[in-house]
C-alpha atoms as a PDB file:
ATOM      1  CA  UNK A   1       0.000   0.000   0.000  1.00  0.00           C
ATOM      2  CA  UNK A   2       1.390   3.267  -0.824  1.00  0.00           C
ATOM      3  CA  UNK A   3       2.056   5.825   1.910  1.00  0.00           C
ATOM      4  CA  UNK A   4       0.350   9.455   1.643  1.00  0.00           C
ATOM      5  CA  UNK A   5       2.248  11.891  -0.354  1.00  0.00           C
ATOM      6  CA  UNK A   6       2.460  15.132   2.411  1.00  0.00           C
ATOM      7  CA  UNK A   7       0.338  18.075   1.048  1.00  0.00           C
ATOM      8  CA  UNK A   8       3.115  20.982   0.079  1.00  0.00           C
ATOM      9  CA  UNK A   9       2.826  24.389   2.340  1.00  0.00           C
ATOM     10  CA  UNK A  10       0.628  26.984   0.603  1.00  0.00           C
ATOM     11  CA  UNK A  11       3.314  29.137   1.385  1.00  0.00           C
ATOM     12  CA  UNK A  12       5.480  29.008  -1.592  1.00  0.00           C
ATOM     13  CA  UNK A  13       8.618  26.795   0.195  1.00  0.00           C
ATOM     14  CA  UNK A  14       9.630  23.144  -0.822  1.00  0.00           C
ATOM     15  CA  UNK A  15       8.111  21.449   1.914  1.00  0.00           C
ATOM     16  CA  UNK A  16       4.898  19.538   3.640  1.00  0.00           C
ATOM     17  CA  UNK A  17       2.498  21.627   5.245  1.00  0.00           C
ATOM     18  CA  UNK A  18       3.274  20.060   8.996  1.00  0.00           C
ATOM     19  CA  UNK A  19       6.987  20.407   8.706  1.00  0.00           C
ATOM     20  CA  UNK A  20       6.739  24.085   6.947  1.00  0.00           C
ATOM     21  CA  UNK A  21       3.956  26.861   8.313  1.00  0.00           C
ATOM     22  CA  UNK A  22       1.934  24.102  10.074  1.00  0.00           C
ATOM     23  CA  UNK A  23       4.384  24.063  12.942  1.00  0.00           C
ATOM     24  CA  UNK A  24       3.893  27.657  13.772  1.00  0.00           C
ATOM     25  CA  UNK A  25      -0.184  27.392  13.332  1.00  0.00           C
ATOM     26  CA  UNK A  26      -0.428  24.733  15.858  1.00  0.00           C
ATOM     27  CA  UNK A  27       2.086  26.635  17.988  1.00  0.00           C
ATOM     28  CA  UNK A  28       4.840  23.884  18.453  1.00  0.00           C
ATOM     29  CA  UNK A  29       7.132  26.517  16.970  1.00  0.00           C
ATOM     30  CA  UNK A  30       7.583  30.441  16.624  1.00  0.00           C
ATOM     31  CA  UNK A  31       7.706  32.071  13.358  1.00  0.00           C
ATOM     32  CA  UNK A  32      11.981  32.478  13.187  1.00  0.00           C
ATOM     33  CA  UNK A  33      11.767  35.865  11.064  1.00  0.00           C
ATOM     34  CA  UNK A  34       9.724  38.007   9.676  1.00  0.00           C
ATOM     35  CA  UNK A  35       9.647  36.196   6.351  1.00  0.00           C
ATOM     36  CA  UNK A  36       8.869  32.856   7.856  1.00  0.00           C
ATOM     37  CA  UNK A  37       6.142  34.897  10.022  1.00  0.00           C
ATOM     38  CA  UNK A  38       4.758  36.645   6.145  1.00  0.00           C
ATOM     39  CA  UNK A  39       4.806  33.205   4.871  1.00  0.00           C
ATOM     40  CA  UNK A  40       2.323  31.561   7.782  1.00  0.00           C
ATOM     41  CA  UNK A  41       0.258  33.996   7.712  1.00  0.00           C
ATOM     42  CA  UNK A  42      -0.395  34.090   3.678  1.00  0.00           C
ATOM     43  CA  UNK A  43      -0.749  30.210   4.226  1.00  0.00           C
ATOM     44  CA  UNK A  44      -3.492  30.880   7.477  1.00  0.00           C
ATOM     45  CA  UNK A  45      -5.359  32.596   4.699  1.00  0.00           C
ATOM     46  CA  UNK A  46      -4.989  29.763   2.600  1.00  0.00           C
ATOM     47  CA  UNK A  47      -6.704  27.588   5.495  1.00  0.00           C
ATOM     48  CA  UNK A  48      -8.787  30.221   6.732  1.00  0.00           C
ATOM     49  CA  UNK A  49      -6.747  30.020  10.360  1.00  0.00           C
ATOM     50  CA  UNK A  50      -8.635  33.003  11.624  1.00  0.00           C
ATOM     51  CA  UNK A  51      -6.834  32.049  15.069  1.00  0.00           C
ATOM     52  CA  UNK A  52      -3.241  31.889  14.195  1.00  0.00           C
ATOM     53  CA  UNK A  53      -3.916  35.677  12.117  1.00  0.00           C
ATOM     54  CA  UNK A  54      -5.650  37.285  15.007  1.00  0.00           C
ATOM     55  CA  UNK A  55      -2.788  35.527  17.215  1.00  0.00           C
ATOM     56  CA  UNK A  56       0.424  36.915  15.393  1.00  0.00           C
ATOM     57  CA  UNK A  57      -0.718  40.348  14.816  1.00  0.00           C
ATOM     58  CA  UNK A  58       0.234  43.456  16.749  1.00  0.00           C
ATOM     59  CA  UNK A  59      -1.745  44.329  19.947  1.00  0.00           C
ATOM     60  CA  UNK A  60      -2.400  48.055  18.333  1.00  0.00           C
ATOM     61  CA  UNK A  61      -3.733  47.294  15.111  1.00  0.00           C
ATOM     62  CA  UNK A  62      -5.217  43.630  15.362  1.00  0.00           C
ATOM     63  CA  UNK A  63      -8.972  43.944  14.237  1.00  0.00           C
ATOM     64  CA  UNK A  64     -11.419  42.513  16.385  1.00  0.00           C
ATOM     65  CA  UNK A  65     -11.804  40.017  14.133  1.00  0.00           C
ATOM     66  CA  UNK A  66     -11.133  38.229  10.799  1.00  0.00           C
ATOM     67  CA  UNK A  67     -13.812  38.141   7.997  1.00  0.00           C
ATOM     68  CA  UNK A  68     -12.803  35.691   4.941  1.00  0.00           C
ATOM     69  CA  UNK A  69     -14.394  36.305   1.763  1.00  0.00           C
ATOM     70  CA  UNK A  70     -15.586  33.055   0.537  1.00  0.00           C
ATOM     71  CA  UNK A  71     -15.238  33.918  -3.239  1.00  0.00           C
ATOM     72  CA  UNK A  72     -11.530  34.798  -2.855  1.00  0.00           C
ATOM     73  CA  UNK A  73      -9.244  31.550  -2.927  1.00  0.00           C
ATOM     74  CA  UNK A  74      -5.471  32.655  -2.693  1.00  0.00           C
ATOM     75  CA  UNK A  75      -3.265  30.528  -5.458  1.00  0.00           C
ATOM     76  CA  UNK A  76       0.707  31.695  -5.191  1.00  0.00           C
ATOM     77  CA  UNK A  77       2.884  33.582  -3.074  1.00  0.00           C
ATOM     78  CA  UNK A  78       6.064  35.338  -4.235  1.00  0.00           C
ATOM     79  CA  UNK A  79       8.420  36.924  -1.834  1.00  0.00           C
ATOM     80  CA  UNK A  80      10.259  40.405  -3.408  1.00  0.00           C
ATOM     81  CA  UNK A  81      12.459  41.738  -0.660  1.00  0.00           C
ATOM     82  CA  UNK A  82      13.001  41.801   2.500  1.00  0.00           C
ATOM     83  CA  UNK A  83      14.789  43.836   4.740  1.00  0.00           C
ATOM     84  CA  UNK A  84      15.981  43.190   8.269  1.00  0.00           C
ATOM     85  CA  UNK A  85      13.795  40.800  10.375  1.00  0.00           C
ATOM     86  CA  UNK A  86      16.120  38.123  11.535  1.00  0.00           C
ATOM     87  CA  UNK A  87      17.263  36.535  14.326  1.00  0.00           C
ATOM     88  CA  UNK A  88      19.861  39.677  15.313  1.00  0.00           C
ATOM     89  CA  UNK A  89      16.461  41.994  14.149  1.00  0.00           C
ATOM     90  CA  UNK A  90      13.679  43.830  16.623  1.00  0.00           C
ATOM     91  CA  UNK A  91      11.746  45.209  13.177  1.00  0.00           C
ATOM     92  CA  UNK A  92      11.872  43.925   9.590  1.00  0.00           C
ATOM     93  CA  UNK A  93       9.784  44.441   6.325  1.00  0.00           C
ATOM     94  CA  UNK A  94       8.552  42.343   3.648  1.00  0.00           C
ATOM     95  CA  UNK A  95       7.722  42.756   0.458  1.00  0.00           C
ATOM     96  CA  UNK A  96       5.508  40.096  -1.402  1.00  0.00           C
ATOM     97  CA  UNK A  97       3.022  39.807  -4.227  1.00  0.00           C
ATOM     98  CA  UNK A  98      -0.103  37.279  -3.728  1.00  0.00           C
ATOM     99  CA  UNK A  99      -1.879  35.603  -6.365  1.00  0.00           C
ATOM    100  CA  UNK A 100      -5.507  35.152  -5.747  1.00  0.00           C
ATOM    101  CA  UNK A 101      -9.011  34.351  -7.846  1.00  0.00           C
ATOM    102  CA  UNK A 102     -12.179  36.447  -7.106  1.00  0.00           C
ATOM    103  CA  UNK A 103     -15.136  34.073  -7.974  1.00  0.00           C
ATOM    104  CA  UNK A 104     -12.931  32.723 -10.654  1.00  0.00           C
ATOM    105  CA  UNK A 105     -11.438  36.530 -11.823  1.00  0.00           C
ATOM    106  CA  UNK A 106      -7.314  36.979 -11.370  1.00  0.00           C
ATOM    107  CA  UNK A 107      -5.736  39.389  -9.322  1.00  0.00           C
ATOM    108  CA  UNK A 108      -2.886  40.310  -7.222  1.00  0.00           C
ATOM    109  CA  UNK A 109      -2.099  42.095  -3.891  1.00  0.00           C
ATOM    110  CA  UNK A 110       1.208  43.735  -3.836  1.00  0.00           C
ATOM    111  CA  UNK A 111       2.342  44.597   0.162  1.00  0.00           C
ATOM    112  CA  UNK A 112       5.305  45.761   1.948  1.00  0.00           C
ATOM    113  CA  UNK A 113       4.650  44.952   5.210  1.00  0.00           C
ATOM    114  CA  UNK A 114       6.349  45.955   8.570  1.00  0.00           C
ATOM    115  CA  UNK A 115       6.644  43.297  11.052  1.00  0.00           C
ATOM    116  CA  UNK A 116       8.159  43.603  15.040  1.00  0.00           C
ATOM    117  CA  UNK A 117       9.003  41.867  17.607  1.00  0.00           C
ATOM    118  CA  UNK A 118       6.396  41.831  20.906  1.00  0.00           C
ATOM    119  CA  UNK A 119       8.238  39.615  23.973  1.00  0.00           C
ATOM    120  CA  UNK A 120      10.349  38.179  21.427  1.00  0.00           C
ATOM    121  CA  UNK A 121       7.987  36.743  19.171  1.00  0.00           C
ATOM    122  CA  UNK A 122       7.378  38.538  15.245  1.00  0.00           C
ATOM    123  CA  UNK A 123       3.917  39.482  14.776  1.00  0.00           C
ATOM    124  CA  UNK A 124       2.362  41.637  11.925  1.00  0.00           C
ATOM    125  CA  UNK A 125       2.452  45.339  12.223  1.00  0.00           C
ATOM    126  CA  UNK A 126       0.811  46.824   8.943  1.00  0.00           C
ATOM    127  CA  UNK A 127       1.499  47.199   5.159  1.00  0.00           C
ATOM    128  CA  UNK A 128       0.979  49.289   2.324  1.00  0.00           C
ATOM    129  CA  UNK A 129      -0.394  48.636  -0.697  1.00  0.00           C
ATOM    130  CA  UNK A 130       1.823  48.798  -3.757  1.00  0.00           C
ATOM    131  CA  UNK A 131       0.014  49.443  -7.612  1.00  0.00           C
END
Protein backbone atom coordinates (compact mmCIF):
# COMPACT_ATOMS: atom_id res chain seq x y z
CA UNK A 1 0.00 0.00 0.00
CA UNK A 2 1.39 3.27 -0.82
CA UNK A 3 2.06 5.82 1.91
CA UNK A 4 0.35 9.45 1.64
CA UNK A 5 2.25 11.89 -0.35
CA UNK A 6 2.46 15.13 2.41
CA UNK A 7 0.34 18.07 1.05
CA UNK A 8 3.11 20.98 0.08
CA UNK A 9 2.83 24.39 2.34
CA UNK A 10 0.63 26.98 0.60
CA UNK A 11 3.31 29.14 1.39
CA UNK A 12 5.48 29.01 -1.59
CA UNK A 13 8.62 26.79 0.19
CA UNK A 14 9.63 23.14 -0.82
CA UNK A 15 8.11 21.45 1.91
CA UNK A 16 4.90 19.54 3.64
CA UNK A 17 2.50 21.63 5.25
CA UNK A 18 3.27 20.06 9.00
CA UNK A 19 6.99 20.41 8.71
CA UNK A 20 6.74 24.08 6.95
CA UNK A 21 3.96 26.86 8.31
CA UNK A 22 1.93 24.10 10.07
CA UNK A 23 4.38 24.06 12.94
CA UNK A 24 3.89 27.66 13.77
CA UNK A 25 -0.18 27.39 13.33
CA UNK A 26 -0.43 24.73 15.86
CA UNK A 27 2.09 26.63 17.99
CA UNK A 28 4.84 23.88 18.45
CA UNK A 29 7.13 26.52 16.97
CA UNK A 30 7.58 30.44 16.62
CA UNK A 31 7.71 32.07 13.36
CA UNK A 32 11.98 32.48 13.19
CA UNK A 33 11.77 35.87 11.06
CA UNK A 34 9.72 38.01 9.68
CA UNK A 35 9.65 36.20 6.35
CA UNK A 36 8.87 32.86 7.86
CA UNK A 37 6.14 34.90 10.02
CA UNK A 38 4.76 36.65 6.14
CA UNK A 39 4.81 33.21 4.87
CA UNK A 40 2.32 31.56 7.78
CA UNK A 41 0.26 34.00 7.71
CA UNK A 42 -0.40 34.09 3.68
CA UNK A 43 -0.75 30.21 4.23
CA UNK A 44 -3.49 30.88 7.48
CA UNK A 45 -5.36 32.60 4.70
CA UNK A 46 -4.99 29.76 2.60
CA UNK A 47 -6.70 27.59 5.50
CA UNK A 48 -8.79 30.22 6.73
CA UNK A 49 -6.75 30.02 10.36
CA UNK A 50 -8.63 33.00 11.62
CA UNK A 51 -6.83 32.05 15.07
CA UNK A 52 -3.24 31.89 14.19
CA UNK A 53 -3.92 35.68 12.12
CA UNK A 54 -5.65 37.29 15.01
CA UNK A 55 -2.79 35.53 17.22
CA UNK A 56 0.42 36.91 15.39
CA UNK A 57 -0.72 40.35 14.82
CA UNK A 58 0.23 43.46 16.75
CA UNK A 59 -1.74 44.33 19.95
CA UNK A 60 -2.40 48.06 18.33
CA UNK A 61 -3.73 47.29 15.11
CA UNK A 62 -5.22 43.63 15.36
CA UNK A 63 -8.97 43.94 14.24
CA UNK A 64 -11.42 42.51 16.39
CA UNK A 65 -11.80 40.02 14.13
CA UNK A 66 -11.13 38.23 10.80
CA UNK A 67 -13.81 38.14 8.00
CA UNK A 68 -12.80 35.69 4.94
CA UNK A 69 -14.39 36.30 1.76
CA UNK A 70 -15.59 33.05 0.54
CA UNK A 71 -15.24 33.92 -3.24
CA UNK A 72 -11.53 34.80 -2.86
CA UNK A 73 -9.24 31.55 -2.93
CA UNK A 74 -5.47 32.65 -2.69
CA UNK A 75 -3.27 30.53 -5.46
CA UNK A 76 0.71 31.69 -5.19
CA UNK A 77 2.88 33.58 -3.07
CA UNK A 78 6.06 35.34 -4.24
CA UNK A 79 8.42 36.92 -1.83
CA UNK A 80 10.26 40.40 -3.41
CA UNK A 81 12.46 41.74 -0.66
CA UNK A 82 13.00 41.80 2.50
CA UNK A 83 14.79 43.84 4.74
CA UNK A 84 15.98 43.19 8.27
CA UNK A 85 13.79 40.80 10.38
CA UNK A 86 16.12 38.12 11.53
CA UNK A 87 17.26 36.54 14.33
CA UNK A 88 19.86 39.68 15.31
CA UNK A 89 16.46 41.99 14.15
CA UNK A 90 13.68 43.83 16.62
CA UNK A 91 11.75 45.21 13.18
CA UNK A 92 11.87 43.92 9.59
CA UNK A 93 9.78 44.44 6.33
CA UNK A 94 8.55 42.34 3.65
CA UNK A 95 7.72 42.76 0.46
CA UNK A 96 5.51 40.10 -1.40
CA UNK A 97 3.02 39.81 -4.23
CA UNK A 98 -0.10 37.28 -3.73
CA UNK A 99 -1.88 35.60 -6.37
CA UNK A 100 -5.51 35.15 -5.75
CA UNK A 101 -9.01 34.35 -7.85
CA UNK A 102 -12.18 36.45 -7.11
CA UNK A 103 -15.14 34.07 -7.97
CA UNK A 104 -12.93 32.72 -10.65
CA UNK A 105 -11.44 36.53 -11.82
CA UNK A 106 -7.31 36.98 -11.37
CA UNK A 107 -5.74 39.39 -9.32
CA UNK A 108 -2.89 40.31 -7.22
CA UNK A 109 -2.10 42.10 -3.89
CA UNK A 110 1.21 43.73 -3.84
CA UNK A 111 2.34 44.60 0.16
CA UNK A 112 5.31 45.76 1.95
CA UNK A 113 4.65 44.95 5.21
CA UNK A 114 6.35 45.95 8.57
CA UNK A 115 6.64 43.30 11.05
CA UNK A 116 8.16 43.60 15.04
CA UNK A 117 9.00 41.87 17.61
CA UNK A 118 6.40 41.83 20.91
CA UNK A 119 8.24 39.62 23.97
CA UNK A 120 10.35 38.18 21.43
CA UNK A 121 7.99 36.74 19.17
CA UNK A 122 7.38 38.54 15.25
CA UNK A 123 3.92 39.48 14.78
CA UNK A 124 2.36 41.64 11.92
CA UNK A 125 2.45 45.34 12.22
CA UNK A 126 0.81 46.82 8.94
CA UNK A 127 1.50 47.20 5.16
CA UNK A 128 0.98 49.29 2.32
CA UNK A 129 -0.39 48.64 -0.70
CA UNK A 130 1.82 48.80 -3.76
CA UNK A 131 0.01 49.44 -7.61
Amino acid sequence: MARPTPTTCPCGLPAAYEDCCGRYHSGRSAAPTAEALMRSRYAAFTRKDAAYLLRTWHPDTRPPAVEFDPGLTWVGLEVLETTDGSAFHQRGTVTYRARYKDDGRAGSLHERSRFVRVDGAWVYVDGDFIE
